[in-house]
PDB file of N, CA and C in Angstrom:
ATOM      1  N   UNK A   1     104.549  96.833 108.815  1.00  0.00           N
ATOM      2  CA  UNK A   1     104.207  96.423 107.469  1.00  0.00           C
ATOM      3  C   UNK A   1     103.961  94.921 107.470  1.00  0.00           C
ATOM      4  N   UNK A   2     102.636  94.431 107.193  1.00  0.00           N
ATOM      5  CA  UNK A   2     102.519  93.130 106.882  1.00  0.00           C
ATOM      6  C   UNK A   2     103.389  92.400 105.961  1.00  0.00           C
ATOM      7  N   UNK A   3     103.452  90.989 106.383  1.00  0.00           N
ATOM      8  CA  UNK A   3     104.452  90.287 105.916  1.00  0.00           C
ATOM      9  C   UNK A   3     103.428  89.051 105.118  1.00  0.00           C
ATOM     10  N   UNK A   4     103.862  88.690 103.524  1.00  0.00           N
ATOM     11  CA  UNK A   4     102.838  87.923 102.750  1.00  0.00           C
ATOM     12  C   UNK A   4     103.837  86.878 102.534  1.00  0.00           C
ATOM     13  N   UNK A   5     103.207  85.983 103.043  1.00  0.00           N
ATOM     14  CA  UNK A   5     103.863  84.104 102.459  1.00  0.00           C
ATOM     15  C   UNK A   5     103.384  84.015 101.058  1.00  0.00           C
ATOM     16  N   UNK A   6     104.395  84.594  99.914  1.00  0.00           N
ATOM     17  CA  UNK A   6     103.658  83.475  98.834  1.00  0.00           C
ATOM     18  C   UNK A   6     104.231  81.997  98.403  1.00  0.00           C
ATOM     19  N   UNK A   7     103.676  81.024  98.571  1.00  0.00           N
ATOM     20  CA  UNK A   7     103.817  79.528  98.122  1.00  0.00           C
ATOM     21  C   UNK A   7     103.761  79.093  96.920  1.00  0.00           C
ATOM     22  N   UNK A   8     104.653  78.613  96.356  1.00  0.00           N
ATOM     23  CA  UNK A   8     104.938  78.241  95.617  1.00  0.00           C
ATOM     24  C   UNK A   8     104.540  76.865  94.879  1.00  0.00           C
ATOM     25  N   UNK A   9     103.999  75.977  94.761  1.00  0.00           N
ATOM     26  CA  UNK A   9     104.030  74.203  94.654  1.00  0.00           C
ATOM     27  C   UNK A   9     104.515  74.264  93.167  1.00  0.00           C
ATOM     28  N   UNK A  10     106.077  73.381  93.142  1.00  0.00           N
ATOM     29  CA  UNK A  10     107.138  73.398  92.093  1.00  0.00           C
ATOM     30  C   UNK A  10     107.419  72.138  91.620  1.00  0.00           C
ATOM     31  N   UNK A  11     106.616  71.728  90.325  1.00  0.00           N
ATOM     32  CA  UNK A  11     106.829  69.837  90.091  1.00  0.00           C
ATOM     33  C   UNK A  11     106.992  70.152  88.313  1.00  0.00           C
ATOM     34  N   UNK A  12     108.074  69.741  88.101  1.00  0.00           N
ATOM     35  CA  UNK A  12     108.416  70.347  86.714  1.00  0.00           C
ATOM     36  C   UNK A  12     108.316  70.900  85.940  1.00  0.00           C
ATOM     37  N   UNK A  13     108.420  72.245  85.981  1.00  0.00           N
ATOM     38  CA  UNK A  13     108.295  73.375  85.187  1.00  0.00           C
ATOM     39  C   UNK A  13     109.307  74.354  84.988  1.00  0.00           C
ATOM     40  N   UNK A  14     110.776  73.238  85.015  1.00  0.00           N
ATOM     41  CA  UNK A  14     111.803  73.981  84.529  1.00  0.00           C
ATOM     42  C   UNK A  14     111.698  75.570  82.959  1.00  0.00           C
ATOM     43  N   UNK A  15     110.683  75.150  82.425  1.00  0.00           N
ATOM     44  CA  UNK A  15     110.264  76.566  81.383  1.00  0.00           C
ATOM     45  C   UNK A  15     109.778  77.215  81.708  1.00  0.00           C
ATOM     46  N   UNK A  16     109.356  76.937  82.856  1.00  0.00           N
ATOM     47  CA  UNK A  16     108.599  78.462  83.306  1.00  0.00           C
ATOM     48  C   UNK A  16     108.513  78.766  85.150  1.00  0.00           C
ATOM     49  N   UNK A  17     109.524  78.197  85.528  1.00  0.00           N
ATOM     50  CA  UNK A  17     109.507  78.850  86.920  1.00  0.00           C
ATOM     51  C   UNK A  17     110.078  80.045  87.355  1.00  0.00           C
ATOM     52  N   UNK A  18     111.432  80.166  86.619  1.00  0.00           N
ATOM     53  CA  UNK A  18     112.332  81.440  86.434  1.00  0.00           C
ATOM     54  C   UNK A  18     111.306  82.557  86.569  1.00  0.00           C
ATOM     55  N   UNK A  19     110.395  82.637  85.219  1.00  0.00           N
ATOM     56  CA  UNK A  19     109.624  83.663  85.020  1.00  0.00           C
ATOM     57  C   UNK A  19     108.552  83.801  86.334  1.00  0.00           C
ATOM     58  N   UNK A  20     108.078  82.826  86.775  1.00  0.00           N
ATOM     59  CA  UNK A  20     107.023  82.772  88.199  1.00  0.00           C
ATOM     60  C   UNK A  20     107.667  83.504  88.680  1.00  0.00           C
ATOM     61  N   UNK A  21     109.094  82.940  89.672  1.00  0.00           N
ATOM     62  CA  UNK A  21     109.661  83.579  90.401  1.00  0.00           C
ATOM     63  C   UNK A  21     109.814  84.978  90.408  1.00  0.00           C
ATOM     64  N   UNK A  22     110.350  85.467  89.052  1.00  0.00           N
ATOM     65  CA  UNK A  22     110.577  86.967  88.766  1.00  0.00           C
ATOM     66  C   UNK A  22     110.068  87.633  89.431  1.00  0.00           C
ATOM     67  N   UNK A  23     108.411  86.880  88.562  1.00  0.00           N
ATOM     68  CA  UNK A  23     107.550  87.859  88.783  1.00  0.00           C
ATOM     69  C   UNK A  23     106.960  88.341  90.193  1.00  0.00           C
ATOM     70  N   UNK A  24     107.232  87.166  90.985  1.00  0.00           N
ATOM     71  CA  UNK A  24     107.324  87.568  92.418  1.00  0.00           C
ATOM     72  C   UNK A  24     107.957  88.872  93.440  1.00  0.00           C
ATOM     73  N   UNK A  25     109.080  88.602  92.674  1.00  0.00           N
ATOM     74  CA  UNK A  25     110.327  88.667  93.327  1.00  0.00           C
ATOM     75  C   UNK A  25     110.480  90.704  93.112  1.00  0.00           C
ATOM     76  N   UNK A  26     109.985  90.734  92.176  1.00  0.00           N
ATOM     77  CA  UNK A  26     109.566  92.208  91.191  1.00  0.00           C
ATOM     78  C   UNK A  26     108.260  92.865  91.703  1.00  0.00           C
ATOM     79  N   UNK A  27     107.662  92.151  92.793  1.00  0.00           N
ATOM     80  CA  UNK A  27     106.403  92.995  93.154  1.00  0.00           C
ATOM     81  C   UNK A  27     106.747  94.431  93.284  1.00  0.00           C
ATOM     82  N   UNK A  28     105.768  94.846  93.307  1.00  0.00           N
ATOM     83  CA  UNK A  28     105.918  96.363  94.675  1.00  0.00           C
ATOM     84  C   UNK A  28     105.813  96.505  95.634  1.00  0.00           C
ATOM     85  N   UNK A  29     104.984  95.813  96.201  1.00  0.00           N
ATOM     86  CA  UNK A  29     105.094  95.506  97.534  1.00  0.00           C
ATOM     87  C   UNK A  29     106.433  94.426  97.611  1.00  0.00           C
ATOM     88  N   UNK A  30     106.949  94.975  98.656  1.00  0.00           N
ATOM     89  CA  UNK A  30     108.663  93.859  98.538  1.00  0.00           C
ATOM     90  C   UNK A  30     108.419  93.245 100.305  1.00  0.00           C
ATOM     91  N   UNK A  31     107.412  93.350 101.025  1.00  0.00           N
ATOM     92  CA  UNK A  31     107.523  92.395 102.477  1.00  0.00           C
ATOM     93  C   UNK A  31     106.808  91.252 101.897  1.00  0.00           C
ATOM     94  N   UNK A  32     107.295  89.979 101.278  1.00  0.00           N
ATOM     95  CA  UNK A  32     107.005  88.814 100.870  1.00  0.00           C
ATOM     96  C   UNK A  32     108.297  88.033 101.679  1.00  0.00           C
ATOM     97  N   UNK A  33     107.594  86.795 101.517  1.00  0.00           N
ATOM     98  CA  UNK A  33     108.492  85.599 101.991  1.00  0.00           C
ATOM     99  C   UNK A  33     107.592  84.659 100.575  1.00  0.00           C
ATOM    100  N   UNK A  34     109.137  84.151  99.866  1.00  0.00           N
ATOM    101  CA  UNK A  34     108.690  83.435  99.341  1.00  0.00           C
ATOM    102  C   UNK A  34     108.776  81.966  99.149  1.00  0.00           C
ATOM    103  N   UNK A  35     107.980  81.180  99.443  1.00  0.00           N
ATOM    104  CA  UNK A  35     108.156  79.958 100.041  1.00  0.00           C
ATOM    105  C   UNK A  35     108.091  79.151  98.857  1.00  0.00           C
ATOM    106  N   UNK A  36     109.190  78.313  98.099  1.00  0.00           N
ATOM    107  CA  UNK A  36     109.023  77.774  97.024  1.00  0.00           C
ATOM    108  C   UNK A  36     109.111  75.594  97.570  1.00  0.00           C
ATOM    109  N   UNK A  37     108.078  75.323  97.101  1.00  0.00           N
ATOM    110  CA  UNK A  37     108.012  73.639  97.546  1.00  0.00           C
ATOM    111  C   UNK A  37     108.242  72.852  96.161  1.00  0.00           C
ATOM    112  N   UNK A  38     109.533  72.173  95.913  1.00  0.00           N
ATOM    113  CA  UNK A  38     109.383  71.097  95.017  1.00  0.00           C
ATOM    114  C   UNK A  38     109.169  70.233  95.609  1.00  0.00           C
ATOM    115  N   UNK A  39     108.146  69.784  94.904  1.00  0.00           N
ATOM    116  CA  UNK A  39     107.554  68.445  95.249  1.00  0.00           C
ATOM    117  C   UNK A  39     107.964  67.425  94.247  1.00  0.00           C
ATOM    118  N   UNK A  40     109.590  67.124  94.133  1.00  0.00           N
ATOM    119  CA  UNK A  40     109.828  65.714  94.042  1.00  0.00           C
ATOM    120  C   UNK A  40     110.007  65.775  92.407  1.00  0.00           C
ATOM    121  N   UNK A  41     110.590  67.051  92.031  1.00  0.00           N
ATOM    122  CA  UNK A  41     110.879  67.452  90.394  1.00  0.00           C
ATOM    123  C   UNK A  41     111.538  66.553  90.013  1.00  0.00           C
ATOM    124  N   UNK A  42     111.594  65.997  88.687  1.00  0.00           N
ATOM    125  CA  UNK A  42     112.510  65.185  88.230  1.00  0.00           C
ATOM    126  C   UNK A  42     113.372  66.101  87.125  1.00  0.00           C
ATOM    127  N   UNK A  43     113.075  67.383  86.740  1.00  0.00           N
ATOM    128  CA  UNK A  43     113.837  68.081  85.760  1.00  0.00           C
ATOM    129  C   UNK A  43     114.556  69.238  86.787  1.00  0.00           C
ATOM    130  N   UNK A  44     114.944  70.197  86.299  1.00  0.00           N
ATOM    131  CA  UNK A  44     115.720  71.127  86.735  1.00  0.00           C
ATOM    132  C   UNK A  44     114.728  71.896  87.608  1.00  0.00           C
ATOM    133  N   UNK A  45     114.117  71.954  87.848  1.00  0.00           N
ATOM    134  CA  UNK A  45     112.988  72.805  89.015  1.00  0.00           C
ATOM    135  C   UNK A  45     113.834  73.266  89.810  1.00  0.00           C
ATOM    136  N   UNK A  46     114.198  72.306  90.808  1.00  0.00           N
ATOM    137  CA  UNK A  46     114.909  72.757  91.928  1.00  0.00           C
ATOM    138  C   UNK A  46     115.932  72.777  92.022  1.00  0.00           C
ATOM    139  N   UNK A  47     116.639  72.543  91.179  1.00  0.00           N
ATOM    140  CA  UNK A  47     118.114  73.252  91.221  1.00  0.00           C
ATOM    141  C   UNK A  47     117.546  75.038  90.757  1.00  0.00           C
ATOM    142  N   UNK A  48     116.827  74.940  89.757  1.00  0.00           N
ATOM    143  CA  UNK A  48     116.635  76.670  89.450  1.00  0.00           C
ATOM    144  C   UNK A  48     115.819  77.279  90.446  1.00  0.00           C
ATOM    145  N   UNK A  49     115.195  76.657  91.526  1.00  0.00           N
ATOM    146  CA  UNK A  49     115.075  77.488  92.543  1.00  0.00           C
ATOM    147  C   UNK A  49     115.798  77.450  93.714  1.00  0.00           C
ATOM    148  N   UNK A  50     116.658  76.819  93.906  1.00  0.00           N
ATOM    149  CA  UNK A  50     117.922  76.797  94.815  1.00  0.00           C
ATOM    150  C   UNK A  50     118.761  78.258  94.293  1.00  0.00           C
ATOM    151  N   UNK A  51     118.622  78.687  93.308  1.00  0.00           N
ATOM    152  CA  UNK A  51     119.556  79.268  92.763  1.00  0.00           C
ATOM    153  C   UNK A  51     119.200  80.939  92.994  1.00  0.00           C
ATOM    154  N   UNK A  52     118.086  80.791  92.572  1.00  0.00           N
ATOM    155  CA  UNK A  52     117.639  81.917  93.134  1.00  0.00           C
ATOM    156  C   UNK A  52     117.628  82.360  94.408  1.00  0.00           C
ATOM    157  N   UNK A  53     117.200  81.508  94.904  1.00  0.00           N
ATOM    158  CA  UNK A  53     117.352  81.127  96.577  1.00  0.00           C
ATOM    159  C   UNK A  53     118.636  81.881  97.128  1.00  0.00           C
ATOM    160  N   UNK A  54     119.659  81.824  96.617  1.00  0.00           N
ATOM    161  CA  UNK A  54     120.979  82.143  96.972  1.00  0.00           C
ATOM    162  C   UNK A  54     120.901  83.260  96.489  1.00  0.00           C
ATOM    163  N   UNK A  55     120.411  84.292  95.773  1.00  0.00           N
ATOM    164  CA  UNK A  55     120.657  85.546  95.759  1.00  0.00           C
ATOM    165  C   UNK A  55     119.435  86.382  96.253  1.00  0.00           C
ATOM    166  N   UNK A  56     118.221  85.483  97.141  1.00  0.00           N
ATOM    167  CA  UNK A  56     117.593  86.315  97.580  1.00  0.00           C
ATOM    168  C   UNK A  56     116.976  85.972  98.773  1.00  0.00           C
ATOM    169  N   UNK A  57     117.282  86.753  99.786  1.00  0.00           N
ATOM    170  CA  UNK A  57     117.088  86.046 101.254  1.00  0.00           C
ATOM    171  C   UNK A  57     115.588  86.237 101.543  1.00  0.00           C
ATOM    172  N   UNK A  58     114.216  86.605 100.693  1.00  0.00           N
ATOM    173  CA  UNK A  58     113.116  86.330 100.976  1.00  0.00           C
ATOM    174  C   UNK A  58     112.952  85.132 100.414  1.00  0.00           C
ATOM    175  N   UNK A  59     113.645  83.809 100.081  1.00  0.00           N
ATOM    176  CA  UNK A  59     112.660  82.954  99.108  1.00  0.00           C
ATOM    177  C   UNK A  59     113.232  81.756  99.971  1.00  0.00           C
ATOM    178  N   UNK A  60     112.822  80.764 100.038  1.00  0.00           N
ATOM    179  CA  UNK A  60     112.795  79.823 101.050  1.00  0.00           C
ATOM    180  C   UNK A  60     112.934  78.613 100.065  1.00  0.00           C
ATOM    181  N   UNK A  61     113.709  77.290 100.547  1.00  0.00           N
ATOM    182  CA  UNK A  61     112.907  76.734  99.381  1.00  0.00           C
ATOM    183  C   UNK A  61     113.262  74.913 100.266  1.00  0.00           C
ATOM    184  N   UNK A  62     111.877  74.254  99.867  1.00  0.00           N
ATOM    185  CA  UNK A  62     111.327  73.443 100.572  1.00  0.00           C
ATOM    186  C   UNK A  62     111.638  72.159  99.424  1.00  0.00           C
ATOM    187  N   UNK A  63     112.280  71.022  99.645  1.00  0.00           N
ATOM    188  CA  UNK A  63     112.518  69.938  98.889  1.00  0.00           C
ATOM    189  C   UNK A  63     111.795  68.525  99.689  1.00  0.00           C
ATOM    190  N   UNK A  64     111.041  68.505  98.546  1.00  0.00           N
ATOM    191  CA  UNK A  64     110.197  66.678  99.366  1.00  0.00           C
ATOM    192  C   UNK A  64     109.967  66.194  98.338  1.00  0.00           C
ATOM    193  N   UNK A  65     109.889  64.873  98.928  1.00  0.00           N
ATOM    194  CA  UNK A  65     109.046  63.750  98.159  1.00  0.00           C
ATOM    195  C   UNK A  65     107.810  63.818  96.822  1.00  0.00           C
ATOM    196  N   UNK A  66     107.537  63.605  95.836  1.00  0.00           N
ATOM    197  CA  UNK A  66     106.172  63.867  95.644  1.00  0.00           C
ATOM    198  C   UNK A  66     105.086  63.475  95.743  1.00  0.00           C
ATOM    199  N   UNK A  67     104.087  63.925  96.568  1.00  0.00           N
ATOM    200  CA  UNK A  67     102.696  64.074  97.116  1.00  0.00           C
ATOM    201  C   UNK A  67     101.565  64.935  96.414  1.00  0.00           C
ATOM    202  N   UNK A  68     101.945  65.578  95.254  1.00  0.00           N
ATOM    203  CA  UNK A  68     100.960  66.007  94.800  1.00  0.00           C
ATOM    204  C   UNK A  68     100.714  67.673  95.219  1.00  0.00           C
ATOM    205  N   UNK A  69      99.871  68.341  94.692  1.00  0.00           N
ATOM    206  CA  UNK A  69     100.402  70.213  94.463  1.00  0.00           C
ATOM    207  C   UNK A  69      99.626  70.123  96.319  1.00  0.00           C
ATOM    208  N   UNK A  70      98.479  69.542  96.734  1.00  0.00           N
ATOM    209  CA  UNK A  70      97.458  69.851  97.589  1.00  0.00           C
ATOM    210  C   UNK A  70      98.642  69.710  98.728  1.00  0.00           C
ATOM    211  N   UNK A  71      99.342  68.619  98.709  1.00  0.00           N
ATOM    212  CA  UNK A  71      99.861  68.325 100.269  1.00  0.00           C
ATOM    213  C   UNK A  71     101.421  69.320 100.000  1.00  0.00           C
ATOM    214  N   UNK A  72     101.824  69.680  98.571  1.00  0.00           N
ATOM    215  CA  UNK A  72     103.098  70.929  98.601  1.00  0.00           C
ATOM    216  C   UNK A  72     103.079  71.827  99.457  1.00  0.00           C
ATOM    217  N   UNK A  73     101.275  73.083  98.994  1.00  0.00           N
ATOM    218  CA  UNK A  73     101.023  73.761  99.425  1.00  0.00           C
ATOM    219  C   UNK A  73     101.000  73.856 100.969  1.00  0.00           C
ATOM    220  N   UNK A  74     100.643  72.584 101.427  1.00  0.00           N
ATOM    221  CA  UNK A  74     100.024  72.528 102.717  1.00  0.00           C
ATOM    222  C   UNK A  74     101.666  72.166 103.645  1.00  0.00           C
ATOM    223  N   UNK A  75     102.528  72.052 102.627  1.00  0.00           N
ATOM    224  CA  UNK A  75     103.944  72.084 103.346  1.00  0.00           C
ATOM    225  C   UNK A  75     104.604  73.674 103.419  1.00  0.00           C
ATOM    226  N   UNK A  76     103.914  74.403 102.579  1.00  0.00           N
ATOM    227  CA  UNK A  76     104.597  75.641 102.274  1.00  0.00           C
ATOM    228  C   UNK A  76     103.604  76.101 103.525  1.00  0.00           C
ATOM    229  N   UNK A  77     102.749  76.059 103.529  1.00  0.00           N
ATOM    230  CA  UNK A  77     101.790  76.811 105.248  1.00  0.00           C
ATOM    231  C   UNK A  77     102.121  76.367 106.426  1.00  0.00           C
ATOM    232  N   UNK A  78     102.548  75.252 106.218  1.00  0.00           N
ATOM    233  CA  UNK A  78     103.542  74.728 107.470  1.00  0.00           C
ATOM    234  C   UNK A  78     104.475  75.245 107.600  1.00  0.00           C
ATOM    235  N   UNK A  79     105.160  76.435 107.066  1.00  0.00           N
ATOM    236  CA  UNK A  79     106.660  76.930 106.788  1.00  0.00           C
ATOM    237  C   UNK A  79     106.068  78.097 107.289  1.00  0.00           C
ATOM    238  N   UNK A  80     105.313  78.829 106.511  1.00  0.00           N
ATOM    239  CA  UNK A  80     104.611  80.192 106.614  1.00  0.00           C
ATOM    240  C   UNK A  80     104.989  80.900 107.930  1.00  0.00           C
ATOM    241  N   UNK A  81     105.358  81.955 107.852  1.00  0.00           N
ATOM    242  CA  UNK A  81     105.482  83.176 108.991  1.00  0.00           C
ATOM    243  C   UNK A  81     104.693  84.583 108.749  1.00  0.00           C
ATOM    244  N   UNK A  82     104.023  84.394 107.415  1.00  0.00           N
ATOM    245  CA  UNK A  82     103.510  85.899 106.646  1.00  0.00           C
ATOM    246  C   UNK A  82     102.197  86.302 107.940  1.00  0.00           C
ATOM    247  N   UNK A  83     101.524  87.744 107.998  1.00  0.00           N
ATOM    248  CA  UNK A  83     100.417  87.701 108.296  1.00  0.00           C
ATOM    249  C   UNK A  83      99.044  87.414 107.340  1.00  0.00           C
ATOM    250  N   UNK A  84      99.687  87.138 105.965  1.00  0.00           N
ATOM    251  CA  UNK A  84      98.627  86.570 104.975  1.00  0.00           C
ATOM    252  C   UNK A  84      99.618  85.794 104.183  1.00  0.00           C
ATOM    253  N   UNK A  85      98.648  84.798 103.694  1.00  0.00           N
ATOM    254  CA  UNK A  85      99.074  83.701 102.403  1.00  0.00           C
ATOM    255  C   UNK A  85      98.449  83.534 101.262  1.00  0.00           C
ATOM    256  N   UNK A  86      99.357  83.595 100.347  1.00  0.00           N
ATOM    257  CA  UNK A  86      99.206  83.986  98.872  1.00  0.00           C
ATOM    258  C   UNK A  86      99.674  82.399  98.360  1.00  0.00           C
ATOM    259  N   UNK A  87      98.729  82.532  97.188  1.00  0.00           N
ATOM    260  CA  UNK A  87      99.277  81.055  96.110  1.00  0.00           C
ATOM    261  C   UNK A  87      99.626  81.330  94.994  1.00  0.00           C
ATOM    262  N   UNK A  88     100.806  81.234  94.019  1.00  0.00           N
ATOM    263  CA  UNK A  88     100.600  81.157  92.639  1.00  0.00           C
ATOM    264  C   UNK A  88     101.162  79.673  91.961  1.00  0.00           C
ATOM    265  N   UNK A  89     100.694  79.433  91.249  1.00  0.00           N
ATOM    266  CA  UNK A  89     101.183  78.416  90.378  1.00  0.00           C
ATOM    267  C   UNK A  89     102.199  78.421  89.983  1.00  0.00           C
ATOM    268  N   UNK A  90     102.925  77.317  89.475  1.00  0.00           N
ATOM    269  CA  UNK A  90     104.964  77.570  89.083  1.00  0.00           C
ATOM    270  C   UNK A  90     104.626  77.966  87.999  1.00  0.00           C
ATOM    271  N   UNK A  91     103.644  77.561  87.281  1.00  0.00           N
ATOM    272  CA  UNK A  91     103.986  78.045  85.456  1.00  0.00           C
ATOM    273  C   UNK A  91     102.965  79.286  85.142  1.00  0.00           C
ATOM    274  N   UNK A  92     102.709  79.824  86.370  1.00  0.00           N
ATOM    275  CA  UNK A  92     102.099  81.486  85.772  1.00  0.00           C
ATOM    276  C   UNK A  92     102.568  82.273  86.007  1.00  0.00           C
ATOM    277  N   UNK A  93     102.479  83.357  85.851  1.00  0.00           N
ATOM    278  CA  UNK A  93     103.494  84.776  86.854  1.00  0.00           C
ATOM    279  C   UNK A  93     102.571  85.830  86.606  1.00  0.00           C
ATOM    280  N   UNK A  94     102.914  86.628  87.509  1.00  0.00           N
ATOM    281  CA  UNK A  94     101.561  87.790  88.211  1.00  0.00           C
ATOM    282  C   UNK A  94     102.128  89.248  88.005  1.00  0.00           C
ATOM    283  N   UNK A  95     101.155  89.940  87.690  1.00  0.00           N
ATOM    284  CA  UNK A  95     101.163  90.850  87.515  1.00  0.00           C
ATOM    285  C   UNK A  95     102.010  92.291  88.804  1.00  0.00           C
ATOM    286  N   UNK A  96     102.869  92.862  87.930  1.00  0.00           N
ATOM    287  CA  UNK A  96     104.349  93.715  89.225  1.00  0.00           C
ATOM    288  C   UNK A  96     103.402  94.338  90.652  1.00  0.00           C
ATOM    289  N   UNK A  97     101.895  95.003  90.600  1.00  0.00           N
ATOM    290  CA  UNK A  97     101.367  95.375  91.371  1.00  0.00           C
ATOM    291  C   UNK A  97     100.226  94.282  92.622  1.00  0.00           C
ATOM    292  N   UNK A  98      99.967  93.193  91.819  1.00  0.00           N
ATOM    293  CA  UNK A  98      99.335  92.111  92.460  1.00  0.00           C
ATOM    294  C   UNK A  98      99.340  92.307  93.991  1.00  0.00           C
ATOM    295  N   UNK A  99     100.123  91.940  94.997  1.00  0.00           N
ATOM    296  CA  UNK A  99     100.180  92.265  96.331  1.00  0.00           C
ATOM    297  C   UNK A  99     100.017  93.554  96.667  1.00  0.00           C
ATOM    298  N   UNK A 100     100.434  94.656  96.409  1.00  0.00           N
ATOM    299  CA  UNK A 100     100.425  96.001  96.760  1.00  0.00           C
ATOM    300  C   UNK A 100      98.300  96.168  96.730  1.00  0.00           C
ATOM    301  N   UNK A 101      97.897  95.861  95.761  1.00  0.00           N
ATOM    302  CA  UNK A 101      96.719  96.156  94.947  1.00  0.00           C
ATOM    303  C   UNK A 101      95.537  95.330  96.011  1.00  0.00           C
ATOM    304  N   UNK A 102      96.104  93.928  96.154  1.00  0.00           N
ATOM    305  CA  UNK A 102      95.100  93.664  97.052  1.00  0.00           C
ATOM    306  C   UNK A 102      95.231  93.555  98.313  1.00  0.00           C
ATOM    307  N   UNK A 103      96.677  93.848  98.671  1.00  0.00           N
ATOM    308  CA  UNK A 103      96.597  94.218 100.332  1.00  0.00           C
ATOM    309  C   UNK A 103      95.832  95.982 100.643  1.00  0.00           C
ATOM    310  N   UNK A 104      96.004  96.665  99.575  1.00  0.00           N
ATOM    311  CA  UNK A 104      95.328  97.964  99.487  1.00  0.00           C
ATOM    312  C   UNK A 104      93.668  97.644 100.042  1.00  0.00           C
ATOM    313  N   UNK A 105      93.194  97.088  98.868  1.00  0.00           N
ATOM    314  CA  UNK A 105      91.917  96.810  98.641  1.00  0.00           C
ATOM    315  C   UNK A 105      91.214  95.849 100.268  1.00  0.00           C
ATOM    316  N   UNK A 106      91.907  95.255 100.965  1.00  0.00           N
ATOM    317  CA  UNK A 106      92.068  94.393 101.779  1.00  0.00           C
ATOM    318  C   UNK A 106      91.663  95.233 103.143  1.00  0.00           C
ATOM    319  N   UNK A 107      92.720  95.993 103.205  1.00  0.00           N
ATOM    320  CA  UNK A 107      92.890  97.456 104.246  1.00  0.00           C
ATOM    321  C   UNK A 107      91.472  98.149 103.900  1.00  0.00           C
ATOM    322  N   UNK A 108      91.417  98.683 102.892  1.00  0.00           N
ATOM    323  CA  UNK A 108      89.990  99.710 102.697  1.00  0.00           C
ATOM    324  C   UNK A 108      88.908  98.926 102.901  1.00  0.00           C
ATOM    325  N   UNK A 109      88.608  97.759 102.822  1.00  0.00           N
ATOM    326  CA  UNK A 109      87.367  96.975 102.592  1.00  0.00           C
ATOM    327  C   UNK A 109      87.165  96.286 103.921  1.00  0.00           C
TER     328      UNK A 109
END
């Protein structure tokens, strides 16, 4: 079973990372690694993904400096072990079938 890096880039969005995460975390497809990068939060970001972190041994979580979402990401692919890499934004969250749907579509095509 393929294994999906999704990356995270996490720079203050203590209101809405919880829900990102969830929604990750809730796929259907469950072989994810989820690689979460604060980049240098000044609000609660990364303490609320530390936290999660601790109750779920797919989520990884990467603390630096801030450099901006381009060089986060490119720290979270430096981490990466998946055979594919996925991006979502901290303040959106994705739909429960998302991975299942396009690793499907991926395979058939």
């Amino acid at each position: 079973m393929e294994l999906i890096s999704v990356i995270v880039p996490v720079y203050n969005v203590e209101s809405y990372v919880a829900e990102c995460i969830e929604s990750i975390q809730n796929q259907t497809y469950m072989n994810l690694e989820i690689i979460l990068v604060n980049d240098g939060s000044t609000d609660a970001s990364g303490d609320i993904c530390d936290k999660y972190a601790a109750y779920d041994e797919r989520i990884q979580v990467i603390h630096k400096e801030n450099a901006g979402v381009s060089a986060a990401r490119n720290t979270g692919i430096e981490s990466a072990n998946g055979d594919y890499i996925g991006f979502v934004d901290s303040d959106d969250y994705i739909a429960p079938t998302m991975y299942e749907d396009m690793l499907k579509l991926m395979v058939e095509h």
